[in-house]
N, C-alpha and C. Protein backbone atom coordinates (compact mmCIF):
# COMPACT_ATOMS: atom_id res chain seq x y z
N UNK A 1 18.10 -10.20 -8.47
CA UNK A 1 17.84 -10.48 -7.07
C UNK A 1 18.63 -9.48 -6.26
N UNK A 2 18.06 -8.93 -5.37
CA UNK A 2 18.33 -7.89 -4.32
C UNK A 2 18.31 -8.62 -3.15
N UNK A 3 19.39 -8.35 -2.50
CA UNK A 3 19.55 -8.89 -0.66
C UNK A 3 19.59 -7.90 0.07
N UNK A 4 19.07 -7.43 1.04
CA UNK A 4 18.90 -6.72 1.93
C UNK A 4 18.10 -7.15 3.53
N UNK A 5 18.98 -6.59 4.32
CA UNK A 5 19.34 -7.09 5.83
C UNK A 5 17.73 -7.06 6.47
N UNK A 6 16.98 -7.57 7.36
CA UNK A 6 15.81 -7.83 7.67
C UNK A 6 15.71 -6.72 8.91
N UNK A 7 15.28 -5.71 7.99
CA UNK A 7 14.94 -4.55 8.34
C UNK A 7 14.02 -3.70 7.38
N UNK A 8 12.79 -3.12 8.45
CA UNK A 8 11.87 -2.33 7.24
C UNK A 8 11.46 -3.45 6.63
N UNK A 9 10.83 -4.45 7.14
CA UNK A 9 9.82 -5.87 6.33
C UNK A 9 10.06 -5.78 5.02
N UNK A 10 8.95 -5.60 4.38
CA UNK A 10 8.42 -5.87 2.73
C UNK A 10 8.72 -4.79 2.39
N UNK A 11 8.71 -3.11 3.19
CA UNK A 11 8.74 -1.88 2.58
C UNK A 11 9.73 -1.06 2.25
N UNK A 12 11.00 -0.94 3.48
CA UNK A 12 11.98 -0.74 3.02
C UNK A 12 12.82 -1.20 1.79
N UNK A 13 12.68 -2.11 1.45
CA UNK A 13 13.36 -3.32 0.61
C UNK A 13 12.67 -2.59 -0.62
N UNK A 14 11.64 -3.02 -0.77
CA UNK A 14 10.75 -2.65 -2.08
C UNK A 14 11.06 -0.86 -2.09
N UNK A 15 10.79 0.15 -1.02
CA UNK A 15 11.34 1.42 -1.60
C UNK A 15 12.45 1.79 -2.28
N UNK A 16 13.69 1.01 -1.96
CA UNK A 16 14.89 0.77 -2.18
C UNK A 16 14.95 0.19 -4.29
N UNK A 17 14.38 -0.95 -4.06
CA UNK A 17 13.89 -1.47 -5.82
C UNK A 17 13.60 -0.19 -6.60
N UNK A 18 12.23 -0.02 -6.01
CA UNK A 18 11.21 0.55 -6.39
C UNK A 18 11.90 2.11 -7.32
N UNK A 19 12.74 2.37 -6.22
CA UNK A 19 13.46 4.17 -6.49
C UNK A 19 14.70 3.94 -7.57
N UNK A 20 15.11 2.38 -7.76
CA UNK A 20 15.44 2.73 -8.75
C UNK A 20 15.07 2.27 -10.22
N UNK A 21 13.72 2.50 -10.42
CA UNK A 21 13.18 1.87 -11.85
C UNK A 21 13.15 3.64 -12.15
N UNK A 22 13.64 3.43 -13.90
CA UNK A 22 13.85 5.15 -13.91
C UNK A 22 12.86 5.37 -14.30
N UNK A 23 11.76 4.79 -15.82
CA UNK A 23 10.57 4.76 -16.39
C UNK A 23 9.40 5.21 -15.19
N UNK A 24 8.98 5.85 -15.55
CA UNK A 24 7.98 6.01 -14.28
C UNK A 24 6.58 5.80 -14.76
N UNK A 25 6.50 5.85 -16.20
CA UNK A 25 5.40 4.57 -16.37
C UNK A 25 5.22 3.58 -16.67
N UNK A 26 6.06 2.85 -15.93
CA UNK A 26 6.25 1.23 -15.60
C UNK A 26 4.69 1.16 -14.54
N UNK A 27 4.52 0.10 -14.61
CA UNK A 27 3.32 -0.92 -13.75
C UNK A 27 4.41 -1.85 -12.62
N UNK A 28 3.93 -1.94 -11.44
CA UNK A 28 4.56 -2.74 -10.98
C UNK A 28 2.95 -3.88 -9.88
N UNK A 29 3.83 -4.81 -9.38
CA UNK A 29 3.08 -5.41 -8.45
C UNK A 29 3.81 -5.56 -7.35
N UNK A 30 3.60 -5.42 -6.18
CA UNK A 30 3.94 -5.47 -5.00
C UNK A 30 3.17 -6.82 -4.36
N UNK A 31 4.02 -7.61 -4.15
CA UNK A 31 3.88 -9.10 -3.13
C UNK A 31 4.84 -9.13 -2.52
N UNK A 32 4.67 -9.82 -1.09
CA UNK A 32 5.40 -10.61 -0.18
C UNK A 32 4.75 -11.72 0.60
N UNK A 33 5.74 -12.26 1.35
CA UNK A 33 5.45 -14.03 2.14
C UNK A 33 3.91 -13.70 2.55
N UNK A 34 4.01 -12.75 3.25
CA UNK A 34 2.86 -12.23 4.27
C UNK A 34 2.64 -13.49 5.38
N UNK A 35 3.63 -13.97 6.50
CA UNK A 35 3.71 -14.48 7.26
C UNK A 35 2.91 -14.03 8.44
N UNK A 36 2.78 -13.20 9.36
CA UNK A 36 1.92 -12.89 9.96
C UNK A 36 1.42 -13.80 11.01
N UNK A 37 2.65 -14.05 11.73
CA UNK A 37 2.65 -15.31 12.22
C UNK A 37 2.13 -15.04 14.08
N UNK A 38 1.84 -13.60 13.95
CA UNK A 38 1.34 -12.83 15.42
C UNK A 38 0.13 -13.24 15.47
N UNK A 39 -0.50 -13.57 14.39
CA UNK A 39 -2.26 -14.00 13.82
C UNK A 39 -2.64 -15.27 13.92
N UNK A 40 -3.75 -15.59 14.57
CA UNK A 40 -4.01 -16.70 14.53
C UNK A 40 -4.70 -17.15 12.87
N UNK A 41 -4.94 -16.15 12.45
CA UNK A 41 -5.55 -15.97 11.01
C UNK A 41 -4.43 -15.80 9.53
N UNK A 42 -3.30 -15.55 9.92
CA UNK A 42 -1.98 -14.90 9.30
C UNK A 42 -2.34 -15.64 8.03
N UNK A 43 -2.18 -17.53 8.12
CA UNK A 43 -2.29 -17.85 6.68
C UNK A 43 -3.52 -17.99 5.87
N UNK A 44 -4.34 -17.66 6.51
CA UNK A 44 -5.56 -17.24 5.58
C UNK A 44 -5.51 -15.82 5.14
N UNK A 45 -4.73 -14.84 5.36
CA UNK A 45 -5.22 -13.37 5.43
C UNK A 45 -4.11 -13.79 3.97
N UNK A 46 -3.12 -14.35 4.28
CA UNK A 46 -1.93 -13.92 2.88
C UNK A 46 -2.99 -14.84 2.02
N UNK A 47 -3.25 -16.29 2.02
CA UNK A 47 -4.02 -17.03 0.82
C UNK A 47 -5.12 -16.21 0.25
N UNK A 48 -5.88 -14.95 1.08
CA UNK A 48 -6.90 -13.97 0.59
C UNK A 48 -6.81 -13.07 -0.16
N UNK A 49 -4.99 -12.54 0.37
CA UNK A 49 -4.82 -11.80 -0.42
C UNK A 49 -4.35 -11.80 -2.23
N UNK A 50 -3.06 -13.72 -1.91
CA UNK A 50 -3.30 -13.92 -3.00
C UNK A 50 -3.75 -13.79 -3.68
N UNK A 51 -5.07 -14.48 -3.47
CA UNK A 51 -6.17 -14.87 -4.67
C UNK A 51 -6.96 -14.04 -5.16
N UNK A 52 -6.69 -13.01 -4.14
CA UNK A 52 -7.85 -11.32 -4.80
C UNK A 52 -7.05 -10.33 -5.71
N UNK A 53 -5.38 -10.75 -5.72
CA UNK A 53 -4.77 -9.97 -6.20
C UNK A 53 -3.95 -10.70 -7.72
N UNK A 54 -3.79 -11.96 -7.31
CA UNK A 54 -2.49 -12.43 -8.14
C UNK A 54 -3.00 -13.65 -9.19
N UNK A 55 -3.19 -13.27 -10.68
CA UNK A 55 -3.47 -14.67 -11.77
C UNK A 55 -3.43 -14.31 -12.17
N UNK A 56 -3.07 -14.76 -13.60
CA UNK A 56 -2.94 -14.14 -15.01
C UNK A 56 -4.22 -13.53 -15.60
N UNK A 57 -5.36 -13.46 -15.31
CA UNK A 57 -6.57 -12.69 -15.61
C UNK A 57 -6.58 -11.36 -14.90
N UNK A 58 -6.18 -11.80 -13.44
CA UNK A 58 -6.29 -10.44 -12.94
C UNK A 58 -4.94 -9.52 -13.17
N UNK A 59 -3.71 -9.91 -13.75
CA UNK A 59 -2.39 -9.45 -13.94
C UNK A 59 -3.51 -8.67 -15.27
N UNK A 60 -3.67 -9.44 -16.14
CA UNK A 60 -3.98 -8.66 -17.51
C UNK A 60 -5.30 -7.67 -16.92
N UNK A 61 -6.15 -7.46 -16.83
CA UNK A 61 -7.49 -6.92 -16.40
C UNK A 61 -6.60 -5.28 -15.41
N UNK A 62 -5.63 -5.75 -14.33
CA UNK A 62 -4.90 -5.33 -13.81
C UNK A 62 -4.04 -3.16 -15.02
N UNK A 63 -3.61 -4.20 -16.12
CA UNK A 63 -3.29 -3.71 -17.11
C UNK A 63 -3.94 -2.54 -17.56
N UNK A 64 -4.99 -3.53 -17.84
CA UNK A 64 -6.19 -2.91 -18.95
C UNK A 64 -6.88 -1.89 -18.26
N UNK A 65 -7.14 -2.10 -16.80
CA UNK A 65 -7.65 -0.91 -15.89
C UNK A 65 -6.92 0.22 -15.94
N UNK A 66 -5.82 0.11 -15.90
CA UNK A 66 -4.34 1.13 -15.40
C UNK A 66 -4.60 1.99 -17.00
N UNK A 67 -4.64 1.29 -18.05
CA UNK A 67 -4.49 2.00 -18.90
C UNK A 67 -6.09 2.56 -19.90
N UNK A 68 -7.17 2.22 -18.73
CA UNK A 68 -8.48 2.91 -19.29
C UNK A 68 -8.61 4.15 -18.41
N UNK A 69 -7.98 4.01 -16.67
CA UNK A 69 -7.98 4.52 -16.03
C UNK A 69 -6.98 5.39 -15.80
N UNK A 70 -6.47 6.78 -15.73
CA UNK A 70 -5.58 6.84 -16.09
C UNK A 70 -5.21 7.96 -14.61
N UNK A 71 -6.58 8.07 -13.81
CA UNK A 71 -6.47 8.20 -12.62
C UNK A 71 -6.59 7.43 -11.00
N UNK A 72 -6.22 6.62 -11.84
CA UNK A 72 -6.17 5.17 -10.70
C UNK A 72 -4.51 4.96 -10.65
N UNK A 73 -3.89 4.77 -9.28
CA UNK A 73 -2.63 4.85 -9.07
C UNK A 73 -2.18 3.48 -8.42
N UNK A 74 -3.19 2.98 -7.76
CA UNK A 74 -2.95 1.72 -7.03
C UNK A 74 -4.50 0.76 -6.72
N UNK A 75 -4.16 -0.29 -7.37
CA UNK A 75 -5.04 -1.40 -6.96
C UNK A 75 -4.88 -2.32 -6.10
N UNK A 76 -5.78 -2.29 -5.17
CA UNK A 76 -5.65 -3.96 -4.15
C UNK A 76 -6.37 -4.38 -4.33
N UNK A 77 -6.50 -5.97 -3.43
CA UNK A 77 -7.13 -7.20 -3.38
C UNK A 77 -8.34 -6.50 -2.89
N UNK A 78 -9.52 -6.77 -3.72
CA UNK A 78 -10.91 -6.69 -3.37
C UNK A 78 -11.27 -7.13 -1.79
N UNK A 79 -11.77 -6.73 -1.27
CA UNK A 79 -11.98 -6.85 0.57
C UNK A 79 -10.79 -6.41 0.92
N UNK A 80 -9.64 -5.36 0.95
CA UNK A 80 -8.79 -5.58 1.51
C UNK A 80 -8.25 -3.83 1.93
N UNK A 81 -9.07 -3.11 0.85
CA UNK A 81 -9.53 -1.23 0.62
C UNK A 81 -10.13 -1.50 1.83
N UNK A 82 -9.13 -0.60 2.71
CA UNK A 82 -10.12 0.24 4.41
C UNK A 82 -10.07 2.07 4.26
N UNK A 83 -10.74 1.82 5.32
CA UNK A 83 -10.44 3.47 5.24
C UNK A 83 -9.68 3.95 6.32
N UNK A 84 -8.63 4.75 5.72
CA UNK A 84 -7.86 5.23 6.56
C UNK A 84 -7.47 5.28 7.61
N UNK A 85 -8.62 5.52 8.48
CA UNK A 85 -8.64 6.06 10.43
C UNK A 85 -9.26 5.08 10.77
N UNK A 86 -9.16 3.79 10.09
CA UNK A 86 -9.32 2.44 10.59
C UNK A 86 -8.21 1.95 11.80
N UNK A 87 -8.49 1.88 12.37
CA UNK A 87 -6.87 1.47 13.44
C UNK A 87 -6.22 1.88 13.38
N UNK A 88 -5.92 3.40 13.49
CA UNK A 88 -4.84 4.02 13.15
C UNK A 88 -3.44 3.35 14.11
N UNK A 89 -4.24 3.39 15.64
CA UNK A 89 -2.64 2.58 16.63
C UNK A 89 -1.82 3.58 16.53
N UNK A 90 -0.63 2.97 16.71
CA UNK A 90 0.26 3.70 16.69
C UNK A 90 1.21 4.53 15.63
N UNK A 91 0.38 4.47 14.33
CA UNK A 91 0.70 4.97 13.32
C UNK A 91 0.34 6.34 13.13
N UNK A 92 0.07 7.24 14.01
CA UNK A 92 -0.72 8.87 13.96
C UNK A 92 -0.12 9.78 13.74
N UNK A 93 1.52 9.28 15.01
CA UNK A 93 1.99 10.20 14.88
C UNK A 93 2.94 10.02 13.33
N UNK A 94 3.90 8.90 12.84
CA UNK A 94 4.44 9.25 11.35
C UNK A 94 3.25 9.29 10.65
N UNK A 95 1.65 9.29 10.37
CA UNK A 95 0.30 9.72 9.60
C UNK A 95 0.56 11.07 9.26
N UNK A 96 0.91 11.57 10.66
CA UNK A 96 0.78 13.39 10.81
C UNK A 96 2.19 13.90 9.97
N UNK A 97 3.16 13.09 10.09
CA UNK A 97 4.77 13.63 9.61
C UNK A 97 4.23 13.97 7.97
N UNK A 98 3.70 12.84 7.52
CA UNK A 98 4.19 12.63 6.02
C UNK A 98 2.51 13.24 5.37
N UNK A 99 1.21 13.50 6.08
CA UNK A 99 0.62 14.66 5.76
C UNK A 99 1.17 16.07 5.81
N UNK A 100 2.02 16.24 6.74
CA UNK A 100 2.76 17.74 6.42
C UNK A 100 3.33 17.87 5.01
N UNK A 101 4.29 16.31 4.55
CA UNK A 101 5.22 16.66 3.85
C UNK A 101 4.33 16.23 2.85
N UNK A 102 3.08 15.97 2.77
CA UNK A 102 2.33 15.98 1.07
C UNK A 102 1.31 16.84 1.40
N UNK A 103 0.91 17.94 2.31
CA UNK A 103 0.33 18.45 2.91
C UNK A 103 -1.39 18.28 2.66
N UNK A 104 -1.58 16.91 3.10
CA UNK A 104 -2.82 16.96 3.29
C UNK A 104 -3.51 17.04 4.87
N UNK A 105 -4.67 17.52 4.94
CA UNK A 105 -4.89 18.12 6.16
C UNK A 105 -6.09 16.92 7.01
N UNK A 106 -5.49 16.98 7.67
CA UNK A 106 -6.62 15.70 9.06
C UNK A 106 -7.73 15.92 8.75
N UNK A 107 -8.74 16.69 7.82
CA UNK A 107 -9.82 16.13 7.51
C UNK A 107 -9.56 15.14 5.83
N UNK A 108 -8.93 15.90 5.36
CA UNK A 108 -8.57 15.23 4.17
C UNK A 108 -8.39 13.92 4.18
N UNK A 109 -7.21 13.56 5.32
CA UNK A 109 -7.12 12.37 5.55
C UNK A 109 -7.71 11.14 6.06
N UNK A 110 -9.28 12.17 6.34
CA UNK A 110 -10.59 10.91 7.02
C UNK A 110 -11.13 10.12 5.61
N UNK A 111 -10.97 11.37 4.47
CA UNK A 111 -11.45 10.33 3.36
C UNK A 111 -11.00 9.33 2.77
N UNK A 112 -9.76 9.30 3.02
CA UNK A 112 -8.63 8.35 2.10
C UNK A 112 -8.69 7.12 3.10
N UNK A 113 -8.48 5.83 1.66
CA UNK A 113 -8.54 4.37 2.28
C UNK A 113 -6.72 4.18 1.54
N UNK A 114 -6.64 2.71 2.47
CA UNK A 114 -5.70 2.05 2.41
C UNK A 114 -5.68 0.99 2.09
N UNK A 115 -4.64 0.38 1.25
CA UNK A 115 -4.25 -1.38 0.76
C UNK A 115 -4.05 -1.61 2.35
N UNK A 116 -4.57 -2.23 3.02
CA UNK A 116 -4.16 -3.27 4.04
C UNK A 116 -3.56 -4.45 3.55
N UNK A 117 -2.37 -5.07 4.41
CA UNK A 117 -1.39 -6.31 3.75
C UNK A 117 -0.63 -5.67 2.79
N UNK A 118 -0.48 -4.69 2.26
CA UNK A 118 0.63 -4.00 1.49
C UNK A 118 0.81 -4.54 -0.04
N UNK A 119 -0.21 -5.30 -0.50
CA UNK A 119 0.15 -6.30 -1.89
C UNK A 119 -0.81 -5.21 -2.76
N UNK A 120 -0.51 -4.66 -3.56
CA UNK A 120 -0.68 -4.49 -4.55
C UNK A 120 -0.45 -3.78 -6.19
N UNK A 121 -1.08 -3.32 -6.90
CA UNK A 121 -0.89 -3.18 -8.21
C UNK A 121 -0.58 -1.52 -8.51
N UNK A 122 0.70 -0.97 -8.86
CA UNK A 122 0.55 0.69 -8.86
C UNK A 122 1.24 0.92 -10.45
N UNK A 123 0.93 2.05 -10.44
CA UNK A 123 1.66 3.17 -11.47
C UNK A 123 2.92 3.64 -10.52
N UNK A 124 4.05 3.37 -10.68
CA UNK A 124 5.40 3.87 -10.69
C UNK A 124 4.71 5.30 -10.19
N UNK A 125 4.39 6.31 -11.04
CA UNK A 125 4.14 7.83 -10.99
C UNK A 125 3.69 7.80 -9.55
N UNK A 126 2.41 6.81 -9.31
CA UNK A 126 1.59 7.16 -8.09
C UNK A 126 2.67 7.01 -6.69
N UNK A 127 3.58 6.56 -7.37
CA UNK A 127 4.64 6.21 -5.88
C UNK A 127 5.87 7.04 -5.89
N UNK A 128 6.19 7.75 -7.11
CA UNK A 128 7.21 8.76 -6.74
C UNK A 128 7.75 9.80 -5.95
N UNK A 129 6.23 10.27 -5.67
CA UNK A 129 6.63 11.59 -4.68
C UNK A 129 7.01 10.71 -2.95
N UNK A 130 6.57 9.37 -2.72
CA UNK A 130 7.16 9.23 -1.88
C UNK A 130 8.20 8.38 -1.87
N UNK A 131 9.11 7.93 -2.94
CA UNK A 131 10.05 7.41 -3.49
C UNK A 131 11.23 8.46 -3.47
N UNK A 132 10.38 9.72 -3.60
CA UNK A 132 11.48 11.16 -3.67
C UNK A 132 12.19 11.47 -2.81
N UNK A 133 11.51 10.87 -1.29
CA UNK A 133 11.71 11.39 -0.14
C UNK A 133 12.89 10.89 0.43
N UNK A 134 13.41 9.84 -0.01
CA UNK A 134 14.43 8.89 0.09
C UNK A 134 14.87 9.02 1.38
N UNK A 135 13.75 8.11 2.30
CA UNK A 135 13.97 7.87 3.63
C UNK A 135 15.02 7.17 4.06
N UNK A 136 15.84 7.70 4.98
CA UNK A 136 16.57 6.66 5.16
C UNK A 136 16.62 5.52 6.24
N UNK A 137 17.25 4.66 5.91
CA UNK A 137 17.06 3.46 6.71
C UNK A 137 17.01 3.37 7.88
N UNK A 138 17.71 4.79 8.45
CA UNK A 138 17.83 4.64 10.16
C UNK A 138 16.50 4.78 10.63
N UNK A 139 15.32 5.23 9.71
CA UNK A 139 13.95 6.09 10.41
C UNK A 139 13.41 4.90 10.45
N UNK A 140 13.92 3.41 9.78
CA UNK A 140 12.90 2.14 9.60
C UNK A 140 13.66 1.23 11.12
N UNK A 141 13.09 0.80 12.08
CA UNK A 141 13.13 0.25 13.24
C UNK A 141 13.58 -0.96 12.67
N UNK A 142 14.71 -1.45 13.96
CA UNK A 142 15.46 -2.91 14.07
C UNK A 142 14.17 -3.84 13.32
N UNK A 143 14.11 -5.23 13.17
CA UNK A 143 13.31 -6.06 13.11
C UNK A 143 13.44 -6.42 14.49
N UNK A 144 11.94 -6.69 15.25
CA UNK A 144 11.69 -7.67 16.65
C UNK A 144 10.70 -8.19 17.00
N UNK A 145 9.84 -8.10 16.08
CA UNK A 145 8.37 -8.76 15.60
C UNK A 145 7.55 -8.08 16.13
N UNK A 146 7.29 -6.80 15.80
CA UNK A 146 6.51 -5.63 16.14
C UNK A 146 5.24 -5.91 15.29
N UNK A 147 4.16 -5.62 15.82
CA UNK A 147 2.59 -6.13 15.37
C UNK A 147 2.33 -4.69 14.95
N UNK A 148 2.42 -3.13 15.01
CA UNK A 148 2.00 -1.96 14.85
C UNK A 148 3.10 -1.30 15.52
N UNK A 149 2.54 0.07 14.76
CA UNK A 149 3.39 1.21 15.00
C UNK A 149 4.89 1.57 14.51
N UNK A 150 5.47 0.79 13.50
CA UNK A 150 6.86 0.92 12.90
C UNK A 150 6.71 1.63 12.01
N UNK A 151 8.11 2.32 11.21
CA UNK A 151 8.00 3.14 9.82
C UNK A 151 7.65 2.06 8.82
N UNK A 152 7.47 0.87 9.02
CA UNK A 152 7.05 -0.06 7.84
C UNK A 152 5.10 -0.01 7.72
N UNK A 153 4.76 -0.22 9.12
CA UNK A 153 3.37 -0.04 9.15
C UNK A 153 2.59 1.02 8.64
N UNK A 154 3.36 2.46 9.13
CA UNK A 154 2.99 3.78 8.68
C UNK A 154 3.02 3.83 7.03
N UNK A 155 4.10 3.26 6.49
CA UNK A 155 4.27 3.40 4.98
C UNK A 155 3.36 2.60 4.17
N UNK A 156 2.95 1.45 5.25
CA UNK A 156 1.86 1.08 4.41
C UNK A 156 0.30 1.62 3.67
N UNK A 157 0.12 2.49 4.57
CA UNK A 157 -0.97 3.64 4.43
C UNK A 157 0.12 5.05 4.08
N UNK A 158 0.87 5.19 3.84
CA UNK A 158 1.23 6.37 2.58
C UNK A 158 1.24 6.18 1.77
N UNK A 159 1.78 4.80 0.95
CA UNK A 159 1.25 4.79 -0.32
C UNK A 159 0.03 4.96 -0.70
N UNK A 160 -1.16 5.05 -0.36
CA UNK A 160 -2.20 5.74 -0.66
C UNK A 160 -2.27 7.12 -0.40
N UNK A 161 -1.49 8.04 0.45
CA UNK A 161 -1.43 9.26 0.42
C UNK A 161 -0.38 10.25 -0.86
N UNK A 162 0.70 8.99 -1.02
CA UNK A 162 1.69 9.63 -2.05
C UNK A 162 0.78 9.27 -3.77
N UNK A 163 -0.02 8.69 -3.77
CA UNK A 163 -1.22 8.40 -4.75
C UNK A 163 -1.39 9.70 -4.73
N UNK A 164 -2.51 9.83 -4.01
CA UNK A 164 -3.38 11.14 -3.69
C UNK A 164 -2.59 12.33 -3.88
N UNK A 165 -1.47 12.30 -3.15
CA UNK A 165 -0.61 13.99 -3.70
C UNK A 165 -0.43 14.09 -4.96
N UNK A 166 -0.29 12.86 -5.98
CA UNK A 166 -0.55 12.75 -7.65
C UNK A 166 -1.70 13.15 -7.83
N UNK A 167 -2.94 12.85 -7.76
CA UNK A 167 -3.87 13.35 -7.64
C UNK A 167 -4.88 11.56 -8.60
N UNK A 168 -4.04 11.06 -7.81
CA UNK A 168 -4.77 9.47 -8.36
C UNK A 168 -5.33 9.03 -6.86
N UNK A 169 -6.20 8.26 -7.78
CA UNK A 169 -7.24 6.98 -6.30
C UNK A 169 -7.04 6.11 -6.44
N UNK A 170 -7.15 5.15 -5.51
CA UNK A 170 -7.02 3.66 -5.14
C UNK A 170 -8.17 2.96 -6.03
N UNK A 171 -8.09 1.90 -6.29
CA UNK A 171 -9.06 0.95 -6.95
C UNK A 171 -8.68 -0.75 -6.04
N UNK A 172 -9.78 -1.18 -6.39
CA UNK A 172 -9.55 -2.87 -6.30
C UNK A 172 -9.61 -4.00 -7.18
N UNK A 173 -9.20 -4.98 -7.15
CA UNK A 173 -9.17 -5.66 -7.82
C UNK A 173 -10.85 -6.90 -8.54
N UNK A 174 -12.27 -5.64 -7.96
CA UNK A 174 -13.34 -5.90 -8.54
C UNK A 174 -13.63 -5.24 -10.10
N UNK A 175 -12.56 -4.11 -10.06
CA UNK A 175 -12.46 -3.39 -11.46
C UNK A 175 -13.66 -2.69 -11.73
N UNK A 176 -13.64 -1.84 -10.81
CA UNK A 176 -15.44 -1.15 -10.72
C UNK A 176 -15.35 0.17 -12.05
N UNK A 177 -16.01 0.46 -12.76
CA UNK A 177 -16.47 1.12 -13.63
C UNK A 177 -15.86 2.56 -13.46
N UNK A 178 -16.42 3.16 -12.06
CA UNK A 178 -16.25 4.49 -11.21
C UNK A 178 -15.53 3.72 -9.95
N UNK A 179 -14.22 4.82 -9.71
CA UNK A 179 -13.39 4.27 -8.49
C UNK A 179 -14.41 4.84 -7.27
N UNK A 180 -15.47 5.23 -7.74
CA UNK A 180 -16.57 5.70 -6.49
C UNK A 180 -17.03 4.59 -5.63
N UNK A 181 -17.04 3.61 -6.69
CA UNK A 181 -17.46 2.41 -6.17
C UNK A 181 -16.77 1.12 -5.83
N UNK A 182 -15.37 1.76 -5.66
CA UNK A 182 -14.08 0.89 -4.97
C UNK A 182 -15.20 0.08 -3.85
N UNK A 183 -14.69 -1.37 -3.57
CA UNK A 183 -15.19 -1.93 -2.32
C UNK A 183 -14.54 -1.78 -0.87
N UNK A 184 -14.99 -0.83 -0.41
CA UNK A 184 -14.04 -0.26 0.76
C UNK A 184 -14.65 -1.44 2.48
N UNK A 185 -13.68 -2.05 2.49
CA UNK A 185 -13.87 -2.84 3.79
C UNK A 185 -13.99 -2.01 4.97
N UNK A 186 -15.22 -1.83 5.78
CA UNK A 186 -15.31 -1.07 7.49
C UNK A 186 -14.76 -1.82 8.54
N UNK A 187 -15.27 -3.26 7.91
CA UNK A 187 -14.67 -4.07 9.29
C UNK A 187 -13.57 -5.11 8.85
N UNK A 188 -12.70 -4.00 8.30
CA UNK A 188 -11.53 -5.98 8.30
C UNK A 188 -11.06 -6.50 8.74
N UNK A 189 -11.31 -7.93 9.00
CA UNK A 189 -11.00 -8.55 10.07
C UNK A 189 -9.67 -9.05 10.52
N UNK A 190 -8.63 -8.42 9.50
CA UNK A 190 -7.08 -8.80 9.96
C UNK A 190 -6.42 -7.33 10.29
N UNK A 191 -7.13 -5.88 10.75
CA UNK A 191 -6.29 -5.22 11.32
C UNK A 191 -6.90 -5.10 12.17
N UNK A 192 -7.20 -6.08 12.92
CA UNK A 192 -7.17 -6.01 14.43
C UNK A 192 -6.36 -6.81 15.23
């Protein structure tokens, strides 16, 4: 058990874990409360995500993907894959910081989707290069119940970019054949 001060939500905390597992092909899962208590929807969006992400079928299946797939870096909850320049808000400008520093370029970045709700299934590897970066805590904002625009929000959509600088794709937890056919949500209805 790790304690750390309520700052940087679910992400700081977990980068902090996360940077120090040395194995880097370890599997991990990423959960939290997912309170979301700004939402009139908050406890349905976490019970959704649960259940698309977390049981012992989908833990094992989870597995078995990671290791048929061996360019798949991160899985989420089925409905839960957006694409990228979905609401960006106030997340554009750290979007733009941390495309410099994996240098992918603003069209690049129209193709790439994101875990929305932050829960899910990775390869260690797919998260290193931004594990490398070893942000520090001052760049992650006080806690004051900020709905968008923090270094926690922004990081939630880099882990799909620090994927991609590996040169892995996102998957979901439908376990599609070809990650071509990830189920990518247009309209989801909890980042708004």
């Amino acid at each position: 058990i790790a304690v750390y001060p309520n700052q940087g939500r679910d992400i700081l905390p977990f980068l902090r874990v996360a940077s120090k597992i040395e194995d880097s092909n370890t599997m991990i899962v990423k959960i939290l409360t997912k309170s979301s208590n700004h939402r009139l929807t908050g406890a349905f969006w976490r019970r959704e995500l649960f259940e698309n992400l977390i049981s012992f079928k989908k833990i094992d299946k989870a597995l078995n993907y990671f290791n048929q797939n061996p360019h798949v870096g991160l899985i989420g909850p089925v409905g839960h894959i957006v694409p990228m320049n979905l609401y960006f808000g106030a997340n554009a400008m750290a979007l733009r910081f941390f495309c410099k520093v994996f240098d992918i370029s603003s069209s690049e970045l129209q193709t790439l989707n994101f875990i929305a709700g932050s829960m899910f299934f990775a390869r260690l590897s797919a998260l290193k290069p931004l594990l490398s970066l070893n942000i520090p805590d001052t760049m992650f904002e006080p806690e004051e119940g900020q709905t968008d625009g923090t270094m926690a929000h922004a990081i939630e959509r880099v882990f799909s970019l620090s994927a991609h600088f590996q040169s892995m794709t996102i998957s979901d937890t439908s376990f599609p054949n070809s990650t071509s056919d990830t189920n990518v949500t247009k309209d989801h209805p909890f980042t708004w």
